[in-house]
Protein backbone atom coordinates (compact mmCIF):
# COMPACT_ATOMS: atom_id res chain seq x y z
CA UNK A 1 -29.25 -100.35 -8.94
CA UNK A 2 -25.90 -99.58 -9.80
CA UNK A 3 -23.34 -98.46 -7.06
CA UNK A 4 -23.38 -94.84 -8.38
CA UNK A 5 -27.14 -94.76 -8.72
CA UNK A 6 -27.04 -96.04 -4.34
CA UNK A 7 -24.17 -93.09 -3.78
CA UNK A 8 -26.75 -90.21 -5.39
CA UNK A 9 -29.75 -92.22 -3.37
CA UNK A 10 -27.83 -92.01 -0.28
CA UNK A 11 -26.58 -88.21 -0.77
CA UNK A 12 -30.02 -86.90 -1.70
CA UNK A 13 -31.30 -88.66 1.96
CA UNK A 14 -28.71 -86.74 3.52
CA UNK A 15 -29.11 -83.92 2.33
CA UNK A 16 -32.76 -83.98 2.71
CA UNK A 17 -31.96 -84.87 6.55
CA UNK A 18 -29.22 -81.85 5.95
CA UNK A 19 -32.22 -79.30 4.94
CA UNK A 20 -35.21 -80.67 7.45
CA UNK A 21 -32.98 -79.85 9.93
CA UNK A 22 -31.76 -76.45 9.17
CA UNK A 23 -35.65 -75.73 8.59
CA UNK A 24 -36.10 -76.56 12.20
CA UNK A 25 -33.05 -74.71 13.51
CA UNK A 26 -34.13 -71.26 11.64
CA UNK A 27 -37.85 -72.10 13.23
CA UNK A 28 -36.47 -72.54 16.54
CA UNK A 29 -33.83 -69.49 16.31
CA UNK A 30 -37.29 -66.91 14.73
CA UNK A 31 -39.31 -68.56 17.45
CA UNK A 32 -36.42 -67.44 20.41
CA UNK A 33 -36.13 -64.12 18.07
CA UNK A 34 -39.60 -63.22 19.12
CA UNK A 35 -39.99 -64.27 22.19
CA UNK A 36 -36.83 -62.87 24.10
CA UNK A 37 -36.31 -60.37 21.00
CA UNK A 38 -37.15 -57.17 22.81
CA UNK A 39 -35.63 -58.23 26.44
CA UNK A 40 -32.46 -58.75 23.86
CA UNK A 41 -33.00 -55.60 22.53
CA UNK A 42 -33.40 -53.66 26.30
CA UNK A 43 -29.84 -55.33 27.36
CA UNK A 44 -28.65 -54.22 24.50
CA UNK A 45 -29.69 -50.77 24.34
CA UNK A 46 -28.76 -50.14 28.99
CA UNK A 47 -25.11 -52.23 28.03
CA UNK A 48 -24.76 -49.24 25.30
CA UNK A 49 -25.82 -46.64 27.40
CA UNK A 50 -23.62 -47.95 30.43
CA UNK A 51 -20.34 -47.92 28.38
């Protein structure tokens, strides 16, 4: 392989890596979302009615 050829290699593994883990960070961040969504939402909603 030429050294160009190892430089797209190596950028396509990273931004594989890049992509896996923004999968698992908008998983993770949906999977808070609906557990704790509607306690979120009832802080939300007596902080507005406070102030």
């Amino acid at each position: 392989m030429t050294v160009s050829c190892l430089i797209m290699f190596d950028l396509a593994a990273g931004d594989a890596l890049v992509l896996r883990e923004a999968r698992l960070a908008v998983a993770f961040s949906e999977a808070l979302a609906a557990r704790f969504g509607a306690a979120l939402d009832e802080v939300t909603v007596a902080d507005a009615s406070a102030g």
